[in-house]
N, C-alpha and C. Protein backbone atom coordinates (compact mmCIF):
# COMPACT_ATOMS: atom_id res chain seq x y z
N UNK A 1 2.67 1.57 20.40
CA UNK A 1 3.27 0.25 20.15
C UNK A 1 4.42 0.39 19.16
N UNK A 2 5.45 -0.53 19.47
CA UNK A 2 6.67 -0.11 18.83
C UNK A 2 6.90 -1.09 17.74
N UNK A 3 7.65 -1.46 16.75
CA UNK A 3 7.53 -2.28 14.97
C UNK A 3 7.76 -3.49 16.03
N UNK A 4 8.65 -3.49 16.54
CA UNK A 4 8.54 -4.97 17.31
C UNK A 4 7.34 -5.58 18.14
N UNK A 5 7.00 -4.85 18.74
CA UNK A 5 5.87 -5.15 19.98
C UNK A 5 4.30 -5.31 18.51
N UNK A 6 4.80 -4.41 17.33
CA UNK A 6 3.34 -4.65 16.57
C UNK A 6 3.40 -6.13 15.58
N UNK A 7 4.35 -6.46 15.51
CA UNK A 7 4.80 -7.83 14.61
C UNK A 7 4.36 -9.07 15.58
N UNK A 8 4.87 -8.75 16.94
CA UNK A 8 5.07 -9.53 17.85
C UNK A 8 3.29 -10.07 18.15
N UNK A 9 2.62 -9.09 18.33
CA UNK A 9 1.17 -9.29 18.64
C UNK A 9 0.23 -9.46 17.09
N UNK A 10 0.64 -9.42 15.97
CA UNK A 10 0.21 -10.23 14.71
C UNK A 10 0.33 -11.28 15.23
N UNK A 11 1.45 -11.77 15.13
CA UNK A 11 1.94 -13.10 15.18
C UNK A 11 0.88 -14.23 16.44
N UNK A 12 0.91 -13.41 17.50
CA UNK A 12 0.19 -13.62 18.61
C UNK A 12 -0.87 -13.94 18.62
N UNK A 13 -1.58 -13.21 17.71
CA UNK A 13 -3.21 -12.91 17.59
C UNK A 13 -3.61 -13.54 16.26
N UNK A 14 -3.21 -13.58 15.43
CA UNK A 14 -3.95 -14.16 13.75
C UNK A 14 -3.31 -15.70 13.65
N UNK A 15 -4.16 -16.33 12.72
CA UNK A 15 -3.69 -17.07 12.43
C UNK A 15 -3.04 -17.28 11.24
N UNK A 16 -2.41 -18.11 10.67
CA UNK A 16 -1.61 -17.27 9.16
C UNK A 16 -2.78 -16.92 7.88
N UNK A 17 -3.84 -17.94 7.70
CA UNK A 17 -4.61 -17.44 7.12
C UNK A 17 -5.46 -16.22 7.63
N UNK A 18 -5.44 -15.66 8.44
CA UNK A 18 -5.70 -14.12 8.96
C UNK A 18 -4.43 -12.75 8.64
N UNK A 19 -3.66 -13.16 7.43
CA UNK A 19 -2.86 -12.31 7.37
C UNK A 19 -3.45 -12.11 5.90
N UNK A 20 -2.93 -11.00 5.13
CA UNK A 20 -3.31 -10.90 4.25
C UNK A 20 -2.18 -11.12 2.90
N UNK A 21 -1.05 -11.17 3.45
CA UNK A 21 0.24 -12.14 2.63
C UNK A 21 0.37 -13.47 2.37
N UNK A 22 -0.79 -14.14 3.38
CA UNK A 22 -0.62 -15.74 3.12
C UNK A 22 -0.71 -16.14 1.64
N UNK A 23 0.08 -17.02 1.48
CA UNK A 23 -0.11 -17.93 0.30
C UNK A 23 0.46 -19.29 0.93
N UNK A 24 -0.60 -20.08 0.00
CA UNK A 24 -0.23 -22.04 0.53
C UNK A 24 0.86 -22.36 -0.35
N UNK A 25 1.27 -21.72 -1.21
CA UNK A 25 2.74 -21.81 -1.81
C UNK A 25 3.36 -20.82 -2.91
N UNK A 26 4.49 -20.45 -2.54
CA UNK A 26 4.76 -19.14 -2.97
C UNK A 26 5.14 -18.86 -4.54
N UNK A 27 4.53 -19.67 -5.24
CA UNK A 27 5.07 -20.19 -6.45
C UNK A 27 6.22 -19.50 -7.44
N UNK A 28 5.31 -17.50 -7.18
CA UNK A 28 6.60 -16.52 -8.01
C UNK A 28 7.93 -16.53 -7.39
N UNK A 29 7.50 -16.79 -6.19
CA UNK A 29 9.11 -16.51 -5.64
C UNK A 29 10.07 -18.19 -5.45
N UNK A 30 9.24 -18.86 -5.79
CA UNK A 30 10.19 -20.38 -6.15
C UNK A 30 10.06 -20.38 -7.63
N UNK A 31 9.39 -20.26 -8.44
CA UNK A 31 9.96 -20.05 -10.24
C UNK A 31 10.77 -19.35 -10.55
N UNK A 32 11.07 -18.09 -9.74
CA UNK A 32 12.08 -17.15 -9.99
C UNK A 32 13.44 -17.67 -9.48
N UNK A 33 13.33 -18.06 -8.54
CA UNK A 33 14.35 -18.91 -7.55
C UNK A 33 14.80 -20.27 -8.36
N UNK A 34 14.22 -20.94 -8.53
CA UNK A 34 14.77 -22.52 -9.59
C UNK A 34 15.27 -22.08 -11.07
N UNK A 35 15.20 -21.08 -11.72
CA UNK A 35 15.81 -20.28 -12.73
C UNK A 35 16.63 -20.60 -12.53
N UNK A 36 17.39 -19.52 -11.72
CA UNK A 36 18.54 -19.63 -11.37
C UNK A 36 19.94 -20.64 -11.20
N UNK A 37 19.28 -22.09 -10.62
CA UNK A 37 19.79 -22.84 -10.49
C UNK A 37 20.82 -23.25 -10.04
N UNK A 38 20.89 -22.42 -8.57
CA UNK A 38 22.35 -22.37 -7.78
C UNK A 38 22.22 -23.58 -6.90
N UNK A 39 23.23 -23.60 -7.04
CA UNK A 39 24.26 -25.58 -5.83
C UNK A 39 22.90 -25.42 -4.94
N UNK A 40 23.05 -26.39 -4.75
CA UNK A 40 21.99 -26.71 -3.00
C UNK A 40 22.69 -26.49 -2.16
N UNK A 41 23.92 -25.77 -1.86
CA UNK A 41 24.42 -25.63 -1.12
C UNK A 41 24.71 -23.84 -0.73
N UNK A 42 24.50 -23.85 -1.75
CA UNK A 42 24.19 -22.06 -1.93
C UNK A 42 23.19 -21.65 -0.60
N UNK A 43 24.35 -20.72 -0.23
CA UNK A 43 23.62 -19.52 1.47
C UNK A 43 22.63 -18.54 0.57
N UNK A 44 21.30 -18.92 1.64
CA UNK A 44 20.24 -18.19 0.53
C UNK A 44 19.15 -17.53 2.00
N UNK A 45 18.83 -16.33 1.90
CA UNK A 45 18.32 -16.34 2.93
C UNK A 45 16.88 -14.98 2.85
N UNK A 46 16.10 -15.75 3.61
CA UNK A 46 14.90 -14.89 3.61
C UNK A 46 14.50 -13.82 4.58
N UNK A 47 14.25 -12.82 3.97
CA UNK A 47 14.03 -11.65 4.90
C UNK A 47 12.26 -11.39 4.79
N UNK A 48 12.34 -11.09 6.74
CA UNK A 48 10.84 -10.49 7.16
C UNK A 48 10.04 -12.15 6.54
N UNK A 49 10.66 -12.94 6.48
CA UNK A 49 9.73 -14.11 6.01
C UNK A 49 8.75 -14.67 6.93
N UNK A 50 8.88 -14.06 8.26
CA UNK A 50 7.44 -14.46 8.95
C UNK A 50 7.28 -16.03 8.55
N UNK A 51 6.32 -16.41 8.83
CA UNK A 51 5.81 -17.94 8.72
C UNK A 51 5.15 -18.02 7.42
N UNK A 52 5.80 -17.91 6.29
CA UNK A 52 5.47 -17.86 5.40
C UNK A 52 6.15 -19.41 4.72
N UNK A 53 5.89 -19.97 3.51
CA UNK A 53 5.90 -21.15 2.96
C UNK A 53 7.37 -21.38 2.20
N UNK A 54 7.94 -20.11 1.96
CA UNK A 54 9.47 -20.10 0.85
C UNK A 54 10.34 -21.17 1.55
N UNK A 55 10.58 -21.06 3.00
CA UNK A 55 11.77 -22.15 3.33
C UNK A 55 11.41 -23.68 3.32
N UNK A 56 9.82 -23.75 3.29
CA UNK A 56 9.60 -24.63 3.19
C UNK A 56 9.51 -25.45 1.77
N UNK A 57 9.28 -24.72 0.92
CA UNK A 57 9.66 -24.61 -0.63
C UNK A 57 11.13 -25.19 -1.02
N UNK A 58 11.98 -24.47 -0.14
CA UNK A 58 13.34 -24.60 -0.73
C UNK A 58 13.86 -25.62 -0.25
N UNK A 59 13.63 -26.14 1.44
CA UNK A 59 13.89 -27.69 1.72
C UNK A 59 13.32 -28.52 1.08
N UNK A 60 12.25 -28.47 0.46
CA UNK A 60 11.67 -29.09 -0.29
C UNK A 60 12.49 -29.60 -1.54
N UNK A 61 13.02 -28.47 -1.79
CA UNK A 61 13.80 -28.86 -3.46
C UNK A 61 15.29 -29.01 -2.96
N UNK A 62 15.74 -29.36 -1.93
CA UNK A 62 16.88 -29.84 -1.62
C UNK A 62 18.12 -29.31 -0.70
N UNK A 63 17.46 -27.79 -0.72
CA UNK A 63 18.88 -26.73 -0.18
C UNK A 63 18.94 -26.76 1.03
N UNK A 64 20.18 -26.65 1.36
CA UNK A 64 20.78 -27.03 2.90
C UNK A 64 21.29 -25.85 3.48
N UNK A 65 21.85 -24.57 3.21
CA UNK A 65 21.99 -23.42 3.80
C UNK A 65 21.52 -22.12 3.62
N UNK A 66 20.33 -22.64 4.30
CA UNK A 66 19.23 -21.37 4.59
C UNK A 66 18.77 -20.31 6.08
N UNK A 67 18.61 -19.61 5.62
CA UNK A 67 18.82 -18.61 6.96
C UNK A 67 17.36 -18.16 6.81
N UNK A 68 16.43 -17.69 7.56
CA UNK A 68 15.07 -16.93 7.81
C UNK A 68 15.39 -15.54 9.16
N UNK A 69 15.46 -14.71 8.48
CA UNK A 69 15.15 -13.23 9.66
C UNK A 69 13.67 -12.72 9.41
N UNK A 70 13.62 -12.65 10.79
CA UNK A 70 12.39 -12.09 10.81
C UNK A 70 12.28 -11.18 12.51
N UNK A 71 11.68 -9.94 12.45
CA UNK A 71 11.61 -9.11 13.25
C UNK A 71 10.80 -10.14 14.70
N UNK A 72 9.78 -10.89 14.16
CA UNK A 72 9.12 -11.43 15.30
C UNK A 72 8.91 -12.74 16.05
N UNK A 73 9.85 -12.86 17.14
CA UNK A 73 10.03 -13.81 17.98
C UNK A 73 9.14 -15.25 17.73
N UNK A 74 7.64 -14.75 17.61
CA UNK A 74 6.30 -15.38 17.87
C UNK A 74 6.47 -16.23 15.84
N UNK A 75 6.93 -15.10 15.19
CA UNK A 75 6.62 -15.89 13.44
C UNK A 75 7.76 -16.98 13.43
N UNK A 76 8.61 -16.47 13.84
CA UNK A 76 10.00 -17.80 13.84
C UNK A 76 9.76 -18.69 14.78
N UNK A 77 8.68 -18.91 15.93
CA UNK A 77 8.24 -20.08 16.75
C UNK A 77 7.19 -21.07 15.91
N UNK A 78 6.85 -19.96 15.34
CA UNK A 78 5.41 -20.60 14.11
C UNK A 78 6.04 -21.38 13.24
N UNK A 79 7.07 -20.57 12.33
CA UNK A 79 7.54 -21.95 11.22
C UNK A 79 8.27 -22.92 11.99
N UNK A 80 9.23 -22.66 13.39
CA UNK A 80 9.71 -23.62 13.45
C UNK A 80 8.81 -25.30 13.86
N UNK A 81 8.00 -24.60 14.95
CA UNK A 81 7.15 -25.30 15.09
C UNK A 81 6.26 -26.12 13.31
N UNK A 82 6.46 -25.84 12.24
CA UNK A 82 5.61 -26.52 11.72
C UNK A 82 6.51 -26.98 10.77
N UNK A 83 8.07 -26.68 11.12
CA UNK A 83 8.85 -27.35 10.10
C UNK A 83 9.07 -28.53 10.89
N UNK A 84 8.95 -28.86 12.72
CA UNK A 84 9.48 -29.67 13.05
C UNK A 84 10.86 -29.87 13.24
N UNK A 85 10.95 -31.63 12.49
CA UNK A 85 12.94 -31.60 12.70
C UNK A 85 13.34 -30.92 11.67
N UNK A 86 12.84 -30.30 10.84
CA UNK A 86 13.53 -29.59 9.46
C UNK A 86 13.96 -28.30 9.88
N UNK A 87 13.37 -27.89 10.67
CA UNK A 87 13.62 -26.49 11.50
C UNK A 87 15.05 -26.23 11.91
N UNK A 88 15.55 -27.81 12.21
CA UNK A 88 17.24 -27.92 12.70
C UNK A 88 18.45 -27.34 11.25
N UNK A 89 17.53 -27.58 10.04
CA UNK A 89 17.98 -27.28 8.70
C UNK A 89 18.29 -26.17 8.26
N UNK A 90 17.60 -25.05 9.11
CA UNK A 90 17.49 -23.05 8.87
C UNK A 90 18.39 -22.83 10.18
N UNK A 91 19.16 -21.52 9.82
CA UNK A 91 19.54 -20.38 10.82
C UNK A 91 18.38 -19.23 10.64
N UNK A 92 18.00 -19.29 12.43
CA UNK A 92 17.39 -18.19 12.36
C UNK A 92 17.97 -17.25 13.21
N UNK A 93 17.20 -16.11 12.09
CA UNK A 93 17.54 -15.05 13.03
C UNK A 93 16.52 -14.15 13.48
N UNK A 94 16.61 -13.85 14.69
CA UNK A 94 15.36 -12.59 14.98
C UNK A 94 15.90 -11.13 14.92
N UNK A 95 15.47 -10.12 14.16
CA UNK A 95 15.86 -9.10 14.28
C UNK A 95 15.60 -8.16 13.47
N UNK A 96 15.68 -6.73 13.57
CA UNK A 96 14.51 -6.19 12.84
C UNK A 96 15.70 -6.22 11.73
N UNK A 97 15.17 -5.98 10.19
CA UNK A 97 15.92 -6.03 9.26
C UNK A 97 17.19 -4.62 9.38
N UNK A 98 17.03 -4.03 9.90
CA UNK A 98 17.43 -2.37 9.99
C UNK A 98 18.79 -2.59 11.05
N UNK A 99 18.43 -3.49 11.64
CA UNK A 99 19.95 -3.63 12.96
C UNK A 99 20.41 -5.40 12.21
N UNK A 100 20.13 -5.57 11.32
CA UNK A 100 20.91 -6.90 11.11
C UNK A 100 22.27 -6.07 10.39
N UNK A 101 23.38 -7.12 11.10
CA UNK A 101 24.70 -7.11 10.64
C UNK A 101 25.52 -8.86 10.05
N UNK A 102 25.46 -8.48 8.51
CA UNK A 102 25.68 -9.82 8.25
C UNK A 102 27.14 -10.09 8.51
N UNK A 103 26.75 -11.46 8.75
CA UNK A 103 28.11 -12.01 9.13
C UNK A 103 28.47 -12.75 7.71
N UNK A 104 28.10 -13.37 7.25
CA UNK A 104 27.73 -14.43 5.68
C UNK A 104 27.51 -14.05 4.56
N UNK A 105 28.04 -14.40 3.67
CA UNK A 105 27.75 -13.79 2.08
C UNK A 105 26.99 -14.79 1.53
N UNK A 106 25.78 -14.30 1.19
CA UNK A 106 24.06 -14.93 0.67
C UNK A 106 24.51 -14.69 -0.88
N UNK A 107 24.71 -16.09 -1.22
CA UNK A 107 24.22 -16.28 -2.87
C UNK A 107 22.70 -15.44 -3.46
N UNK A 108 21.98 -15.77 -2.20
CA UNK A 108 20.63 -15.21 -2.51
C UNK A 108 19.94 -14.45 -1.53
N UNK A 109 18.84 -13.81 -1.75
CA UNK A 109 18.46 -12.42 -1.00
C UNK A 109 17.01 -12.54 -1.29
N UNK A 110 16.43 -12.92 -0.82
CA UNK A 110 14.67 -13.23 -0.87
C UNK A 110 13.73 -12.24 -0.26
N UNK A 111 12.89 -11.29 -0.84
CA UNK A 111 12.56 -10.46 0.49
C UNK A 111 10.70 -9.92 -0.50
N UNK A 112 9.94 -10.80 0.00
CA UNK A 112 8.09 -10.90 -0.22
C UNK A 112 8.02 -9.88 0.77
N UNK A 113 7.53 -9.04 0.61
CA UNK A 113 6.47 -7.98 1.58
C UNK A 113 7.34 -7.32 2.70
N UNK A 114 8.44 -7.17 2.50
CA UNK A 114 9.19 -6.80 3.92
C UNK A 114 9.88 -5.36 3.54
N UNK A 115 10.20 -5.04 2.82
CA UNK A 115 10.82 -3.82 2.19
C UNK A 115 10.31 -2.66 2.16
N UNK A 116 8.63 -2.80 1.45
CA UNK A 116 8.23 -1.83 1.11
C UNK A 116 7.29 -1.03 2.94
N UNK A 117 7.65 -1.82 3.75
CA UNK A 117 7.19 -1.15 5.20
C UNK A 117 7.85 -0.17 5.34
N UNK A 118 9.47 -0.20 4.96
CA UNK A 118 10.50 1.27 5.10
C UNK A 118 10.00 2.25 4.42
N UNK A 119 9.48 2.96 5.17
CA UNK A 119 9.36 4.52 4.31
C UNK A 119 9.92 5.45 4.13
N UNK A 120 11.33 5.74 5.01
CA UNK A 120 12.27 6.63 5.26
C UNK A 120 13.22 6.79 4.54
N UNK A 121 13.53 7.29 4.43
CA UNK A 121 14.63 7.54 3.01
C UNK A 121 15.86 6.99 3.51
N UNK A 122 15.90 7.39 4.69
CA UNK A 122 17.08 7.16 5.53
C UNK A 122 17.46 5.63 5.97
N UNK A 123 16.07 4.54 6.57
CA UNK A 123 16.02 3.13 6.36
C UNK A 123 15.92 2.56 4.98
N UNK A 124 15.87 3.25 3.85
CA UNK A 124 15.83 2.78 3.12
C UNK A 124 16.47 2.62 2.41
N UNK A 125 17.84 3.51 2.31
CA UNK A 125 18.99 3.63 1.80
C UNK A 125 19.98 2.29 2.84
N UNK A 126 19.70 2.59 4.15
CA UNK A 126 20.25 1.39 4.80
C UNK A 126 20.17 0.06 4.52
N UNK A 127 18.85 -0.28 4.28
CA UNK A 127 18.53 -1.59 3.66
C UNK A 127 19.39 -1.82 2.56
N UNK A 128 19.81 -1.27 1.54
CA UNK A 128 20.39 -1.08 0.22
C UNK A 128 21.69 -1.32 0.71
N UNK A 129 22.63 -0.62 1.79
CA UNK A 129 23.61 -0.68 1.91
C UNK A 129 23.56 -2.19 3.02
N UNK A 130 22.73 -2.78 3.67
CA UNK A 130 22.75 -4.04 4.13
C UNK A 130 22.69 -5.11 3.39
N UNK A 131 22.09 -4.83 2.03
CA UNK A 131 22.34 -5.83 0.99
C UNK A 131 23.55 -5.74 0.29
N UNK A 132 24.08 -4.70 0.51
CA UNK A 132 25.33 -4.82 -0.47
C UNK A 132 26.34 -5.67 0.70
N UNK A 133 26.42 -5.23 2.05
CA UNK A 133 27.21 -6.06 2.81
C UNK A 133 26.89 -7.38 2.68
N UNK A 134 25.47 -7.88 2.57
CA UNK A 134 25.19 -9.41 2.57
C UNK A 134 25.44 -10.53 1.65
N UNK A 135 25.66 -9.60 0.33
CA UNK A 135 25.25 -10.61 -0.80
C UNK A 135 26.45 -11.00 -1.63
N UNK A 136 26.86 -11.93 -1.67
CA UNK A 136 28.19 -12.40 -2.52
C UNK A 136 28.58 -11.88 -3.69
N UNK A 137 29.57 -12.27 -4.73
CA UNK A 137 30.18 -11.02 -5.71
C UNK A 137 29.00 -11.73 -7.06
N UNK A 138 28.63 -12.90 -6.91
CA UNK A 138 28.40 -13.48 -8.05
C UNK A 138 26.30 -13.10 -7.83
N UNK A 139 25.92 -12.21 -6.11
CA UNK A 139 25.12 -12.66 -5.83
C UNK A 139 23.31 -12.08 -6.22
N UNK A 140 22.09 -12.72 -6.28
CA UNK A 140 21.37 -12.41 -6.58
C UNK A 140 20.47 -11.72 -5.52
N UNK A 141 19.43 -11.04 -5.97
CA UNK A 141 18.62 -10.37 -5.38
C UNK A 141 17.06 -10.68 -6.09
N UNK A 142 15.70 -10.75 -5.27
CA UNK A 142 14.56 -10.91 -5.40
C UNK A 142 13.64 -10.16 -4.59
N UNK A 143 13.32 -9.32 -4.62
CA UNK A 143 12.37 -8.55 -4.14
C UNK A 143 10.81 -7.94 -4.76
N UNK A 144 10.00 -8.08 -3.83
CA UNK A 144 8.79 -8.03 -4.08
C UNK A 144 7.81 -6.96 -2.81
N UNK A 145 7.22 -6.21 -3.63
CA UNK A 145 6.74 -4.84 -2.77
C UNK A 145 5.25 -4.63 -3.67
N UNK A 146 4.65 -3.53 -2.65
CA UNK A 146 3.76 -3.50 -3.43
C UNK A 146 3.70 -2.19 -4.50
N UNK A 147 3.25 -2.96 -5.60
CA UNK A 147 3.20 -1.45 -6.62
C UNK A 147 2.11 -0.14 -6.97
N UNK A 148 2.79 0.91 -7.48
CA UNK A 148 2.11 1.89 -7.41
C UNK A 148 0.69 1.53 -7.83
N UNK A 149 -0.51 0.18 -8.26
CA UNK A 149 -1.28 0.21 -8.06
C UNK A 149 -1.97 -0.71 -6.58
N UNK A 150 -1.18 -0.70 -6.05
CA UNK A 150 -1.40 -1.67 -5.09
C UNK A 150 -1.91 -0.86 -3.46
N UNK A 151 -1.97 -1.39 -2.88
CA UNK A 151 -2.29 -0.91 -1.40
C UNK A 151 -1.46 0.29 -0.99
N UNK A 152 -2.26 1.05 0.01
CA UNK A 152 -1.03 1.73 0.32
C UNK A 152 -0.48 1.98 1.98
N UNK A 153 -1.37 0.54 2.76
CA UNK A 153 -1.26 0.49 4.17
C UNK A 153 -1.27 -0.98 4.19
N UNK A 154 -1.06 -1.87 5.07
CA UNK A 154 -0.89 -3.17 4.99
C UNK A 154 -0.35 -3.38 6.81
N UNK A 155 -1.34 -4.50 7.66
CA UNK A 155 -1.32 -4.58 8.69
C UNK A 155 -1.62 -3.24 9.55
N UNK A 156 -1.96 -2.29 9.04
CA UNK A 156 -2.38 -1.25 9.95
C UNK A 156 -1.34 -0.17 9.58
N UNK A 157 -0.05 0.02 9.12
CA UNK A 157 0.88 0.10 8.94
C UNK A 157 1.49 1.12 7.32
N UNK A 158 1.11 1.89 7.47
CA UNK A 158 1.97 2.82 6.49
C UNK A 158 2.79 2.03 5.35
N UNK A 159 2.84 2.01 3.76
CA UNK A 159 4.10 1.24 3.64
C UNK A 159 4.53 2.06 2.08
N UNK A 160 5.62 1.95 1.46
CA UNK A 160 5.38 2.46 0.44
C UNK A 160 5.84 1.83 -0.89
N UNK A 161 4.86 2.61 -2.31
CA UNK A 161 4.73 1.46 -3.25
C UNK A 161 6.01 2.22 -4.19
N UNK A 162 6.16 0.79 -4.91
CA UNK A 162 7.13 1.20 -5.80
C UNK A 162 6.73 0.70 -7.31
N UNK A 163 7.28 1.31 -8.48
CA UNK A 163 7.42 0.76 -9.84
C UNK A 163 8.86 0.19 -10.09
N UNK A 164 9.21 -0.43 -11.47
CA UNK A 164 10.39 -0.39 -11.52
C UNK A 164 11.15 0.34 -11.59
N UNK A 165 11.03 2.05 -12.15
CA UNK A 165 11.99 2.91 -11.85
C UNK A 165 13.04 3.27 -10.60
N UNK A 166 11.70 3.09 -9.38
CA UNK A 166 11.91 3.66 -8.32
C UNK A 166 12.75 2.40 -7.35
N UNK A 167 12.10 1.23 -7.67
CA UNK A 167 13.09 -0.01 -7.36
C UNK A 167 14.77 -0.04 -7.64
N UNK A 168 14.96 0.60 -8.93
CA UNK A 168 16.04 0.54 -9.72
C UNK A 168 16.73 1.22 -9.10
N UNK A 169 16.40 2.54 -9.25
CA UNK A 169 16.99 3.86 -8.07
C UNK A 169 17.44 3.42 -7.35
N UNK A 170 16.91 2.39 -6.14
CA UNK A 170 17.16 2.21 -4.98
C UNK A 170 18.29 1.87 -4.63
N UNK A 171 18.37 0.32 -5.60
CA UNK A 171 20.03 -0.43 -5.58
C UNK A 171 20.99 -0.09 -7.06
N UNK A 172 20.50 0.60 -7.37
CA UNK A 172 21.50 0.45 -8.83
C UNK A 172 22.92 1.01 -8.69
N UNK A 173 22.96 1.43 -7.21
CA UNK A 173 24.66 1.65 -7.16
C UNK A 173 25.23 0.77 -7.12
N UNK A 174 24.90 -0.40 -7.11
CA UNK A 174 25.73 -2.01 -6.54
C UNK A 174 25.28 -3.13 -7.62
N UNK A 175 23.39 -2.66 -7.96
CA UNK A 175 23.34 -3.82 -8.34
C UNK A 175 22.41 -3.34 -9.63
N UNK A 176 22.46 -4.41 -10.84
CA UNK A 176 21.56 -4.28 -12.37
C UNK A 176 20.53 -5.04 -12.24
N UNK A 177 19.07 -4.40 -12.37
CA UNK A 177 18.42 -4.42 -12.14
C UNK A 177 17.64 -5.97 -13.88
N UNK A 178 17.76 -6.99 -13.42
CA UNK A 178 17.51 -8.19 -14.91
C UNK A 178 15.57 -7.88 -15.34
N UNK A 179 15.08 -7.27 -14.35
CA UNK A 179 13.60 -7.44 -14.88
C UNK A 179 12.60 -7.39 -13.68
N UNK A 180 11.53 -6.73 -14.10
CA UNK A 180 10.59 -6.58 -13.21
C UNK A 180 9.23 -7.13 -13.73
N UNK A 181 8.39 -7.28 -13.04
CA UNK A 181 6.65 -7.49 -13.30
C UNK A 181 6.31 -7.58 -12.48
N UNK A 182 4.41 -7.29 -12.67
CA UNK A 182 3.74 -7.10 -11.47
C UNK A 182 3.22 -8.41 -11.61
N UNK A 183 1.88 -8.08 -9.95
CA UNK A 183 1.03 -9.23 -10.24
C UNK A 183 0.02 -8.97 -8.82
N UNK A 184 -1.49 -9.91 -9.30
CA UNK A 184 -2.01 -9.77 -8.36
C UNK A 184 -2.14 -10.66 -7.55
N UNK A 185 -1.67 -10.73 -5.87
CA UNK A 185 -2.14 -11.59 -5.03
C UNK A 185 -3.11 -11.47 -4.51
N UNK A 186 -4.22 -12.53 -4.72
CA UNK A 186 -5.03 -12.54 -4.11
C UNK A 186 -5.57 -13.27 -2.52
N UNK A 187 -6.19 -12.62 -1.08
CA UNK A 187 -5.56 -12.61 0.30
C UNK A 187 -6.61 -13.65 0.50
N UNK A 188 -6.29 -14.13 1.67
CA UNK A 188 -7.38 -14.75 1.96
C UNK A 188 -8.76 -14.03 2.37
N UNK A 189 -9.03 -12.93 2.44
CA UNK A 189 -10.31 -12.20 2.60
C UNK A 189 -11.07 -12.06 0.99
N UNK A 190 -10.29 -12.45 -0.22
CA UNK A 190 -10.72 -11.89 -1.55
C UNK A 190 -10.58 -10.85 -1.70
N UNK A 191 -9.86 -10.03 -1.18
CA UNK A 191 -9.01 -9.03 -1.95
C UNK A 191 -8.27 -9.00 -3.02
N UNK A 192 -7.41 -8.17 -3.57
CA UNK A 192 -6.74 -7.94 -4.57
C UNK A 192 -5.16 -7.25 -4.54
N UNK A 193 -4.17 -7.79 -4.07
CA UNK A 193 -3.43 -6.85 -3.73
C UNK A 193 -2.70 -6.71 -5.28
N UNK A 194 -1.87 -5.43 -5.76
CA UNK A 194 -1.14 -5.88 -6.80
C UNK A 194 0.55 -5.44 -6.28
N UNK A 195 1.49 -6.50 -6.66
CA UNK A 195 3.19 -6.81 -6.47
C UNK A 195 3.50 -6.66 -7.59
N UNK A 196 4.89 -5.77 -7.24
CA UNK A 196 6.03 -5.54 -8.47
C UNK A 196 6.71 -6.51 -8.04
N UNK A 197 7.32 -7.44 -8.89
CA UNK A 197 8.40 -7.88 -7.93
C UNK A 197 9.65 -7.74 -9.19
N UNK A 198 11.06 -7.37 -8.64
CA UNK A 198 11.90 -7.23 -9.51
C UNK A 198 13.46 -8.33 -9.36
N UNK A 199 14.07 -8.55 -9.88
CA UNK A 199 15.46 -9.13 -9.82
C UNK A 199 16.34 -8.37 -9.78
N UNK A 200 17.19 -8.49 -9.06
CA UNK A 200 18.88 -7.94 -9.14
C UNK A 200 20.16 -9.08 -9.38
N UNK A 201 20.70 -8.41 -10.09
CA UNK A 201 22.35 -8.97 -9.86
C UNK A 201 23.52 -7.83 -9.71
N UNK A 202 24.40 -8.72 -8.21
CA UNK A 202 25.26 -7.30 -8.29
C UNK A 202 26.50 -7.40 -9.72
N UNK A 203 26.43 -6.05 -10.07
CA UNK A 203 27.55 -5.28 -11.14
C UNK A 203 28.71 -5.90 -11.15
């Protein structure tokens, strides 16, 4: 089974509380996000966001140009379906993060659980250089992976953990790294996962 065909049949088969990323609201990644305090008009966009709660968060607090990519056909039918007419409010896109070519410069760069699936040195340096194409001169970065005490497979799936060093490494040709911390999410099975999640701004 191929990253698409395995996203595609999650999506298919669980329900969102059968994932182990669910949260009923994403709170670190909207406190980190309202910091900030960019226009509501600010291009802000979420990666690998699956049917997850952030866009619904952010229409919530007012913002009007938001984008959601996500590798699987079936997760972008899910939120749209439960955003309804708000759904008319997001650009989506389907596609694996690795072949996206931005067209738009994103004030913001949102990315919960989607990063740390790249294990390749080679996709992973790409990702780095897809954010530098995406993200505006003034623009931010939020990312969240799991850390070196955290899992080290997730959906069946290989993934790999990071600290802040190794985060830093990653983008610090483009971008300064404002702060990191961990934390534990806890899944809907009662597990324990533990997240680094760090900030960027580009240089």
């Amino acid at each position: 089974m191929d990253k698409k065909q395995h996203w595609e049949n999650v999506f298919a088969t669980k329900t969102e509380k059968e994932v182990s990323w669910y949260q009923s609201y994403p709170q670190t990644s909207v406190e980190f996000f309202t910091a900030l305090q960019l226009p509501k008009a600010a291009k802000i966009i979420d990666v690998g966001g699956g049917d997850s709660y952030f866009i619904d968060a952010l229409l919530d607090l007012g913002y009007t140009n938001l984008t959601l990519l996500d590798i699987s056909g079936n997760a972008i039918e899910r939120i749209k379906k439960r955003l309804g007419e708000r759904a008319l409010q997001v650009a989506f896109i389907e596609s694996d993060i690795l072949d996206f070519i931005p067209t738009d410069k994103y004030a913001f760069w949102h990315d919960r659980a989607c990063f740390h699936f790249l294990t390749a040195t080679n996709h992973i340096e790409k990702y780095a250089d897809i954010v530098d194409k995406a993200l505006a001169k003034e623009g931010r970065m939020f990312i969240g992976a799991f850390s070196d005490e955290g899992p080290k497979k997730c959906s069946g799936l290989d993934i790999k953990q990071y600290n802040m060093e190794s985060l830093r490494f990653v983008f610090e040709k483009e971008f300064q790294l404002k702060g990191c911390f961990t934390e534990d999410h806890k899944t809907p099975f009662e597990t324990i996962q533990n997240f680094i999640f760090c900030g960027f701004k580009r240089k």
